[in-house]
Protein backbone atom coordinates (compact mmCIF):
# COMPACT_ATOMS: atom_id res chain seq x y z
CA UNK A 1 79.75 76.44 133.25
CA UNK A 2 82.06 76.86 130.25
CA UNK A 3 81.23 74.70 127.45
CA UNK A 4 83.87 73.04 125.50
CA UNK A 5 85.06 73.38 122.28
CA UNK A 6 85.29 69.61 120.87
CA UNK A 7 85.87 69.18 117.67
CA UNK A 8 83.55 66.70 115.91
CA UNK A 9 83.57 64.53 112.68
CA UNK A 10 79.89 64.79 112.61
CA UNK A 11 76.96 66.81 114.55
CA UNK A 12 73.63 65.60 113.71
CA UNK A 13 70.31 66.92 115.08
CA UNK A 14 67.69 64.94 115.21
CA UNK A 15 64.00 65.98 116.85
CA UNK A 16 63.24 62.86 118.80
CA UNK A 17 65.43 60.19 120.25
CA UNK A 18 64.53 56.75 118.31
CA UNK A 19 65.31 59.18 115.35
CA UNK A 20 68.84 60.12 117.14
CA UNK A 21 69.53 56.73 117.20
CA UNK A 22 68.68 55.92 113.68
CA UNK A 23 71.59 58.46 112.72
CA UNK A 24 74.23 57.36 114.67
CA UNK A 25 74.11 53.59 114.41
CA UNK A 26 75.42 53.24 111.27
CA UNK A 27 78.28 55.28 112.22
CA UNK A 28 78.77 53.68 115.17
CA UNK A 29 78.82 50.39 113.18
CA UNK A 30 81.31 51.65 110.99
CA UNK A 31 84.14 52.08 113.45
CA UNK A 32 82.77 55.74 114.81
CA UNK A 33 82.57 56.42 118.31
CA UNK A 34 78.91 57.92 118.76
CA UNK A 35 77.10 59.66 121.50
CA UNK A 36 73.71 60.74 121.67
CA UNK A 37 73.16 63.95 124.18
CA UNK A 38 70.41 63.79 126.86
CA UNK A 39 72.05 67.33 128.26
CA UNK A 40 74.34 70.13 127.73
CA UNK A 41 76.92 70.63 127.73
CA UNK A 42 77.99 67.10 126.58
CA UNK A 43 81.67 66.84 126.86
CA UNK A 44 82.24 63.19 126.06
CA UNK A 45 84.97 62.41 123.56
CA UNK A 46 83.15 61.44 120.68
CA UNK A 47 83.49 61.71 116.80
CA UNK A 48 79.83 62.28 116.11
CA UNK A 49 77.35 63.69 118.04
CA UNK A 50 73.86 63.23 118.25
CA UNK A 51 71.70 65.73 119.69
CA UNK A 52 67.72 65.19 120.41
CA UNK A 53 65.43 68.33 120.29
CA UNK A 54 62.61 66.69 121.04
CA UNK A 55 60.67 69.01 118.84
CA UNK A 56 59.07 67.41 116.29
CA UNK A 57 55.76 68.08 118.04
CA UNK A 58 56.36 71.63 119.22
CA UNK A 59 55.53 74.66 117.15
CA UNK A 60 57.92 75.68 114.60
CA UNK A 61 58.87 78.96 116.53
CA UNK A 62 59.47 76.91 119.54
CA UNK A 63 61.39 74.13 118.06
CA UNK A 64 63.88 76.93 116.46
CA UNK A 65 64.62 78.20 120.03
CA UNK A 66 65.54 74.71 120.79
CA UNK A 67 68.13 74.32 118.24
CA UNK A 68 69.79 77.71 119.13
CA UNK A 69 70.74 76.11 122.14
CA UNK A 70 73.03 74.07 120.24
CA UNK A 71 75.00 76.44 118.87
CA UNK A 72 78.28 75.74 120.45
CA UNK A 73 77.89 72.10 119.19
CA UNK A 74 76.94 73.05 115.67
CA UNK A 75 79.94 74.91 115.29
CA UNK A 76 81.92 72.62 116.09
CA UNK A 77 80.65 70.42 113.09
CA UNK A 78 82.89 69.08 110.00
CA UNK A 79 79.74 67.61 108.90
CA UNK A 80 76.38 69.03 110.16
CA UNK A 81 73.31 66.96 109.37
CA UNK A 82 69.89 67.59 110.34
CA UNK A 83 67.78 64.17 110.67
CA UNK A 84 64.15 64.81 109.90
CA UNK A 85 61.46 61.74 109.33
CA UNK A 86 61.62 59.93 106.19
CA UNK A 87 57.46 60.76 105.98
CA UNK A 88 58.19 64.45 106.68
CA UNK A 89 56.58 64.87 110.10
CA UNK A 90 57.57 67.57 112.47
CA UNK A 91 59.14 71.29 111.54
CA UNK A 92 61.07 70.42 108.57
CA UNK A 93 61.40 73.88 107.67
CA UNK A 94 61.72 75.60 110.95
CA UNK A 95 64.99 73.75 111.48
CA UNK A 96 66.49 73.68 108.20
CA UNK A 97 66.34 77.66 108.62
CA UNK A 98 67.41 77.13 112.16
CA UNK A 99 70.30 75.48 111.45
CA UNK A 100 71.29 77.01 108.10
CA UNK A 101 71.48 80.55 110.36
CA UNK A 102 73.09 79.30 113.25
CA UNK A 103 75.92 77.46 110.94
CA UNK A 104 76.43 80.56 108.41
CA UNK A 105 75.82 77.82 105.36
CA UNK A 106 74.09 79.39 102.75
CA UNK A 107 72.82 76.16 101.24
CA UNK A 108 71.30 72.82 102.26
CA UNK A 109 70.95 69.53 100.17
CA UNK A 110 67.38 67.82 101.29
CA UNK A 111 67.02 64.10 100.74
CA UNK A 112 64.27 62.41 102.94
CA UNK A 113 64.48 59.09 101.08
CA UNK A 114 64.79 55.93 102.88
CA UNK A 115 64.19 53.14 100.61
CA UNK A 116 65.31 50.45 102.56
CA UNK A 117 62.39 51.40 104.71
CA UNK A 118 60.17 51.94 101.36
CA UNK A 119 60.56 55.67 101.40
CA UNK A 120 61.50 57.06 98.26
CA UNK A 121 61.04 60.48 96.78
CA UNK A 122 59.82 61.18 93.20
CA UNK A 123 59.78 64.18 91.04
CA UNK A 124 59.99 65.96 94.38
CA UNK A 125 56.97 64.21 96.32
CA UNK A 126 57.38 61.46 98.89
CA UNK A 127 56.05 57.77 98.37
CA UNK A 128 55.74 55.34 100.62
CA UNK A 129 55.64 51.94 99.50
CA UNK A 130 54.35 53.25 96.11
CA UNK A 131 51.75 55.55 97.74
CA UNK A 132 51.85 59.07 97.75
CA UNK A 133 52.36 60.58 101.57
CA UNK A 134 48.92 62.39 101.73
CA UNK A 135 47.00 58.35 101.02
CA UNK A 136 49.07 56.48 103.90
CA UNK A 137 49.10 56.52 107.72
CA UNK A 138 50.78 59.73 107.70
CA UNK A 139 48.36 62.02 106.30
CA UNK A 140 46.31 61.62 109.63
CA UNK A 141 49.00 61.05 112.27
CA UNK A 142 47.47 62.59 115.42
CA UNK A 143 50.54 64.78 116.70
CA UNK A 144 52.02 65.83 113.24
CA UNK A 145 49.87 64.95 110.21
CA UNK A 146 51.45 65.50 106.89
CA UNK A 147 49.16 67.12 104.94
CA UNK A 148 50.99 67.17 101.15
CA UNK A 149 53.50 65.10 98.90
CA UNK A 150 54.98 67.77 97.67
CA UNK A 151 58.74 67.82 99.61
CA UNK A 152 59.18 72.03 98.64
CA UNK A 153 55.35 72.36 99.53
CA UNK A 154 55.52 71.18 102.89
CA UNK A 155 59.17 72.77 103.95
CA UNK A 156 57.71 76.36 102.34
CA UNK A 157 55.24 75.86 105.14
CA UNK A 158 57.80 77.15 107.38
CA UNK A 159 60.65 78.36 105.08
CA UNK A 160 60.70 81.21 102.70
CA UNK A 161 64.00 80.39 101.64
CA UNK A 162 64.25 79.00 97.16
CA UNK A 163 63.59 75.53 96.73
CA UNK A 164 64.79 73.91 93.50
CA UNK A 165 64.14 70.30 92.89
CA UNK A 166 67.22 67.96 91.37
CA UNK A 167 67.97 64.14 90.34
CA UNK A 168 71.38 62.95 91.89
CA UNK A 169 72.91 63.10 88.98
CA UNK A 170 72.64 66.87 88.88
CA UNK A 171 73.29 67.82 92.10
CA UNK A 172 77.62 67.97 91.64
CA UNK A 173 76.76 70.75 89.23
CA UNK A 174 74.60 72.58 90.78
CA UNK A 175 76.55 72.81 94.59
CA UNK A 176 78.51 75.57 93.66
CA UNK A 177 76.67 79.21 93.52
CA UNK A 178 73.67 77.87 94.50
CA UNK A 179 71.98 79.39 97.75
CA UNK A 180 68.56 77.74 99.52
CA UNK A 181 67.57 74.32 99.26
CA UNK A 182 68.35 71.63 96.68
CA UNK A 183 66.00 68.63 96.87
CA UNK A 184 67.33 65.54 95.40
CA UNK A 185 65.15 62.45 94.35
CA UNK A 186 66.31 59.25 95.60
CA UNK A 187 64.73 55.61 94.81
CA UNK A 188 67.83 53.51 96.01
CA UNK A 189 70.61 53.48 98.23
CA UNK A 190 72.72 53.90 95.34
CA UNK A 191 70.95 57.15 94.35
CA UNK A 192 71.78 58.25 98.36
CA UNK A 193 75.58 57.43 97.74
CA UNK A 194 75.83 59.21 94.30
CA UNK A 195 74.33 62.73 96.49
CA UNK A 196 77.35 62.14 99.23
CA UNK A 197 79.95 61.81 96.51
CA UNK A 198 78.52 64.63 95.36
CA UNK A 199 78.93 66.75 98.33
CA UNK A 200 82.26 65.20 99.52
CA UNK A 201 83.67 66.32 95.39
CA UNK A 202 82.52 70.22 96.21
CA UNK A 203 84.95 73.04 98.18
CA UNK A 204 82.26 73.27 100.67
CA UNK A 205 79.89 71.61 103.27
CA UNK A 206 76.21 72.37 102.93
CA UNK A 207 73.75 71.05 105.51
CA UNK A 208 73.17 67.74 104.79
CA UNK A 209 68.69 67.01 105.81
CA UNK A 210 67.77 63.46 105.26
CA UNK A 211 66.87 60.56 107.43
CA UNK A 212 68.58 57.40 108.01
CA UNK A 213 69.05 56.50 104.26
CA UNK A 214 71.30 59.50 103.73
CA UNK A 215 72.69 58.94 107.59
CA UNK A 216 73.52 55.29 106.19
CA UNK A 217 74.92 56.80 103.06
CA UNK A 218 77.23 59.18 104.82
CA UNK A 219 78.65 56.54 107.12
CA UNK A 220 79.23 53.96 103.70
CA UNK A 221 81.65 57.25 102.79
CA UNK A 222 83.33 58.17 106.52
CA UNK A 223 83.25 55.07 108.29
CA UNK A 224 82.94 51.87 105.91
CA UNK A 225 82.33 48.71 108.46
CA UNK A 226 85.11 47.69 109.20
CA UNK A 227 86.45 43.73 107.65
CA UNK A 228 87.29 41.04 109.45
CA UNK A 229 90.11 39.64 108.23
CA UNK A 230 91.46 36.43 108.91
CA UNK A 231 95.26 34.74 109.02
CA UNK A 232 94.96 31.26 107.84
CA UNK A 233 97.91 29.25 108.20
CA UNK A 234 98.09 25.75 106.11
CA UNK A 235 100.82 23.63 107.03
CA UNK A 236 99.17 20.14 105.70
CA UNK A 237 100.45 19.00 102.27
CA UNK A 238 97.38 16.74 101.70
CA UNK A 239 95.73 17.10 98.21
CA UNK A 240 92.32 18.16 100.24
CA UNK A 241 94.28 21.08 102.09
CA UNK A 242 95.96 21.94 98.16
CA UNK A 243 92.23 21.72 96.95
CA UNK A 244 91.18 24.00 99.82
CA UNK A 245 93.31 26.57 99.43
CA UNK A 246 93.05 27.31 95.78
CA UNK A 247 89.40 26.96 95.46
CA UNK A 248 90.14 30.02 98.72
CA UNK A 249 92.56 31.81 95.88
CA UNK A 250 89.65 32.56 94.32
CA UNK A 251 88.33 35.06 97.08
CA UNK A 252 88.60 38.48 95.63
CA UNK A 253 90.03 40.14 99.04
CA UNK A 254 92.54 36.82 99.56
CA UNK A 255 96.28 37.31 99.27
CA UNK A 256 98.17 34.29 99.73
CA UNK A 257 101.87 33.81 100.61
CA UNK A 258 104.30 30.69 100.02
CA UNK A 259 106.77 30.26 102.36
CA UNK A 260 110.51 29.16 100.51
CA UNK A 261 111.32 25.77 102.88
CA UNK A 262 114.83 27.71 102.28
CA UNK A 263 113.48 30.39 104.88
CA UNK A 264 112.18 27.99 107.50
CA UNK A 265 116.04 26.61 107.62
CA UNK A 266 117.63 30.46 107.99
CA UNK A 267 114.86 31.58 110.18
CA UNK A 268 114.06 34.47 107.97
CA UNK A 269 110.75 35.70 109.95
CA UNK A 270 111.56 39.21 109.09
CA UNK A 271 110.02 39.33 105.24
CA UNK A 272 107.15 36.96 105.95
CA UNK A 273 106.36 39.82 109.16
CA UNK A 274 106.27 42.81 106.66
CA UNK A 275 104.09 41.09 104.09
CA UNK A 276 101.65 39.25 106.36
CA UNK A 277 101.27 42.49 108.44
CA UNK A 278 100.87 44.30 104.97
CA UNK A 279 97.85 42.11 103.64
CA UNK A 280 96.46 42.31 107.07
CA UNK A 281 96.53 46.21 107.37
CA UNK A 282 94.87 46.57 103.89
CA UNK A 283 91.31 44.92 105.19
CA UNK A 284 92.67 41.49 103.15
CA UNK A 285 92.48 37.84 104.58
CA UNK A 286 96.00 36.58 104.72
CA UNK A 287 96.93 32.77 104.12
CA UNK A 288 100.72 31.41 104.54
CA UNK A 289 101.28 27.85 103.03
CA UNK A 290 104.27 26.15 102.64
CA UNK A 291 103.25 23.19 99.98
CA UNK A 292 103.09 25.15 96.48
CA UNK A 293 101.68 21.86 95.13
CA UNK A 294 100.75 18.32 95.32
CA UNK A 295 104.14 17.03 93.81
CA UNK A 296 106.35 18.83 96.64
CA UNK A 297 105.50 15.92 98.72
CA UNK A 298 107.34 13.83 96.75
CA UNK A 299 110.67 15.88 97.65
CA UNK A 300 110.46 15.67 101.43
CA UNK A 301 113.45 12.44 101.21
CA UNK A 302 115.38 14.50 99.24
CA UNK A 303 115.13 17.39 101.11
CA UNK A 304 115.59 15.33 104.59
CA UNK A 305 119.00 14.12 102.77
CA UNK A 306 120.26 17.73 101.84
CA UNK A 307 119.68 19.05 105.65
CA UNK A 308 121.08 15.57 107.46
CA UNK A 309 117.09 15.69 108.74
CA UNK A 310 114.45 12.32 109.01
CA UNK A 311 111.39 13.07 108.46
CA UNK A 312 109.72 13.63 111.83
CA UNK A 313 112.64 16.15 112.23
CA UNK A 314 112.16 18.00 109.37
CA UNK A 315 108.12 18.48 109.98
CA UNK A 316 108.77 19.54 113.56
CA UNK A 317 111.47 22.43 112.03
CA UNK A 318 109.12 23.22 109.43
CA UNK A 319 105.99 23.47 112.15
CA UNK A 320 108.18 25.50 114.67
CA UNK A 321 108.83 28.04 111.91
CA UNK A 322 104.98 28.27 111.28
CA UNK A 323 103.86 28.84 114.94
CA UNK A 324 106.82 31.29 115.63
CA UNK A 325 105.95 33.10 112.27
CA UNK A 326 102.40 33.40 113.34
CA UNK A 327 103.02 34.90 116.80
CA UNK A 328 105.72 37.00 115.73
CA UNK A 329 102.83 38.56 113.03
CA UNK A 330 99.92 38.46 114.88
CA UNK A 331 101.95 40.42 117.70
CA UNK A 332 102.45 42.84 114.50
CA UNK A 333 98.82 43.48 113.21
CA UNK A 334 96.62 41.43 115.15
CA UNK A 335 94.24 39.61 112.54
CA UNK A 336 90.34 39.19 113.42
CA UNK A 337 90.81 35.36 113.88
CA UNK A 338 93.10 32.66 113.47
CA UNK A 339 92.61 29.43 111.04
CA UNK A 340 94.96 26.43 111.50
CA UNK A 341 95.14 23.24 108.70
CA UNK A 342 97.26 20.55 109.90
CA UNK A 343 97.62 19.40 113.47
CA UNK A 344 101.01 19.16 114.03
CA UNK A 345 100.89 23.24 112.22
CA UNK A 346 97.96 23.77 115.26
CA UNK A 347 99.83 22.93 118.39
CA UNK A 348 103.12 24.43 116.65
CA UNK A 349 100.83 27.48 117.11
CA UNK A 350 99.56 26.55 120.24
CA UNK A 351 102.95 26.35 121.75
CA UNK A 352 103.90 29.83 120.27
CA UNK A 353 101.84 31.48 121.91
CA UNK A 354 102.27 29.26 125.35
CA UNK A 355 98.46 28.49 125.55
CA UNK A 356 97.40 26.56 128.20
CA UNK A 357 94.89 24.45 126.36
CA UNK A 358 91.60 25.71 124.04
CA UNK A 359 88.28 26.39 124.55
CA UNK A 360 85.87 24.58 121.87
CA UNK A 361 82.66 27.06 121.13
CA UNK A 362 81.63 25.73 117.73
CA UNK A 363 81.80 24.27 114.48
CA UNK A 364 82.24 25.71 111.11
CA UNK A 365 81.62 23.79 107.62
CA UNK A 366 81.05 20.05 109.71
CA UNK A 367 84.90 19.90 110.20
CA UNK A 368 86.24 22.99 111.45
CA UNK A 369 86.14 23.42 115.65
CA UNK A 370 86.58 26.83 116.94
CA UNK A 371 86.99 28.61 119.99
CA UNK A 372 89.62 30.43 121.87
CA UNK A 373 93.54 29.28 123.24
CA UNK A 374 93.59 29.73 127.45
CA UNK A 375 96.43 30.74 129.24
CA UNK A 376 97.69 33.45 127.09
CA UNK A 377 97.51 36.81 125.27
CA UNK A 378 95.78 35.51 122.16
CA UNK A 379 91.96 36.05 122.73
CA UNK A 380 90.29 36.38 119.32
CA UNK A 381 88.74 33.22 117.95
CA UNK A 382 90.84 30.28 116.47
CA UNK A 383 89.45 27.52 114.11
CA UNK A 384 91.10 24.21 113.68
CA UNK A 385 91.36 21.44 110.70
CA UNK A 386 93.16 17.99 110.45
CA UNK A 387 94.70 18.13 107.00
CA UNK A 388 92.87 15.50 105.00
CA UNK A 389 89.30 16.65 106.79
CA UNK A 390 86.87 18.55 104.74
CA UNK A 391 85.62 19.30 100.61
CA UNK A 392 87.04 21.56 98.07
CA UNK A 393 85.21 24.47 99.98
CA UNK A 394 85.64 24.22 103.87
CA UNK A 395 88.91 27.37 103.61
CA UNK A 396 86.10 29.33 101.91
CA UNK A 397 83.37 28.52 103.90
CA UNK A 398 85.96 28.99 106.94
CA UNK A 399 86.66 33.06 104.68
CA UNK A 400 82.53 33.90 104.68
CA UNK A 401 82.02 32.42 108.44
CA UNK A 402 84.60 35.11 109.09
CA UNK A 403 83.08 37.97 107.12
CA UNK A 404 79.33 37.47 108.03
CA UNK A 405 79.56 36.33 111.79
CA UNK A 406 82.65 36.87 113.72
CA UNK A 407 83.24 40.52 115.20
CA UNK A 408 85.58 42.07 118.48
């Protein structure tokens, strides 16, 4: 059977399958669509692929063969990375040459570190949790015991090819030219992120060998998790919906837009549209008010005279404006979730969008229902607040809810 030529984003090989998984999580988490390869040929649409040897335990010679089967797969690689163990177990060597042949790269950049796990690398020797590899666990494992600390020690067990040990720092200088096998310390994920900008600032792309920690790093470059961004919408003029929203000013990734009560009168959606959608598609939260502060309430009778409106009127034109403007936006650039201050504002929504009635799933910051509308196309969560309900820091709460707990 032909094999197809796919073109990936990334092709990892990894030599056992809780290892395969390791890699591609983080990718997967960050907006990537992953598969991990039980067979060949794997002809899934994917943008990284993660391939299982299974041959951490075999003999070197053996576990090479294994990896030539990959070839097809390897060459279709804008970023090849070979996952080894962050405790150096299995043919590090073998498969570094392996893959460094097969791929026509003349250079690989090793960096086993894992120090969220409390794997680091020193000076070129591996620690874990401040002990040297050959006094933990490892040093005795019964399938592949790792019998130095020394990182170019243990691949020249297998490799013949010139090791030469570098801090992260060092490593943008010493990309281009260089042939063999740079080994870079790492104590923190910063260090890990420092080698990828490294790489991703040279012409080419050498063979990336690390475990999850630089897998992790990668993904922080290729696919940063994605934000979830929310549209909040405060139509209440009470001073605790004011105090709300600027203490929510203050969020670094918050752009806020006043609506001109001028607008709401001409129906000009079209502005409002570009620059809601705009915030939106830049990873921002979004929040449209119409009260700029506390003393505009004391120019609704004037206003009401100047448009022939009474007041009941002139709320209901002002609230129609909001729940159109929302639908018409979120129909735009569909926001992560939906926040609502002011209940006249909420079923002005509601109606908009020609919901049915709403689901209640939970609470957020004592004051703050949310669930989900019924009866109509808008599906991703919606949170609720009567004006005058809540402290200084419910919007805010209602921002970090968003960020740390609500997801497609």
């Amino acid at each position: 059977m032909k094999r197809l030529n796919l073109k990936r984003d990334v092709v990892v090989v990894a030599d056992d399958f809780t290892g395969a998984n390791d890699a591609g999580v983080s990718l997967a988490l960050g907006g990537k669509k992953v598969g991990v390869a039980f067979h060949l040929p794997f002809t899934s649409d994917v943008d990284v692929l993660v391939l299982n040897s299974d041959s951490r335990a075999l003999r070197a010679a053996e576990s090479a063969e294994k990896l030539a089967l990959f070839a097809s797969d390897i060459a279709s690689a804008t970023w090849l990375v070979k996952k080894i163990d962050s405790t150096m177990r299995g043919n590090v060597g073998a498969e570094i040459d392996a893959l460094l042949t097969l791929s026509g790269k003349q250079l690989a950049v090793v960096a086993p570190a894992f120090p969220a796990a409390g794997r680091i690398t020193h000076n070129g020797l591996c620690l874990v949790k401040g002990k040297l590899l050959t006094q933990t666990e490892f040093a005795s494992d019964p399938k592949t015991p790792v019998l130095s600390d020394d990182i170019a020690e243990i691949i020249g067990t297998q490799s013949t090819r010139a090791c030469f040990s570098v801090c992260p720092g060092e490593l943008k200088g010493k990309l281009a030219g260089t042939t063999g096998l740079l080994i870079v310390d790492a104590q923190t994920d910063h260090d890990l992120d420092l080698i990828i900008d490294a790489v991703l600032s040279s012409d080419s792309r050498p063979l990336l060998v690390g475990s999850a920690g630089l897998c992790d790093a990668l993904s922080r470059r290729l696919a940063p998790p994605k934000k979830q961004r929310l549209l909040a919408v405060v139509g209440s003029m009470s001073e605790a919906a004011q105090l709300q929203l600027r203490k929510a000013q203050s969020h670094p990734d918050v752009t806020s837009i006043l609506i001109d009560i001028n607008d709401v009168f001409s129906n000009e959606f079209d502005s409002y549209i570009s620059r809601i959608t705009d915030v939106l598609r830049h990873g921002c939260h979004c929040i449209v008010y119409t009260c700029p502060n506390t003393g505009a309430r004391h120019q609704i009778e004037r206003l009401c005279q100047q448009q022939g409106l009474s007041r009941a009127e002139l709320g209901e034109k002002v609230c129609s404006f909001l729940g159109e403007l929302t639908r018409k936006a979120l129909e735009h650039e569909p926001a992560d979730a939906l926040y609502v201050s002011g209940g006249d504002v909420a079923m002005a929504v509601a109606s908009a969008f020609a919901a049915s009635g709403f689901q209640i799933t939970g609470q957020v910051a004592t004051c703050v229902p949310f669930g989900n509308f019924l009866g109509c196309s808008w599906r991703r969560p919606v949170m609720t607040k009567a004006g005058g309900f809540g402290n200084e820091t419910t919007l805010l709460d209602v921002l970090h809810f968003i960020e740390e707990r609500v997801s497609d």
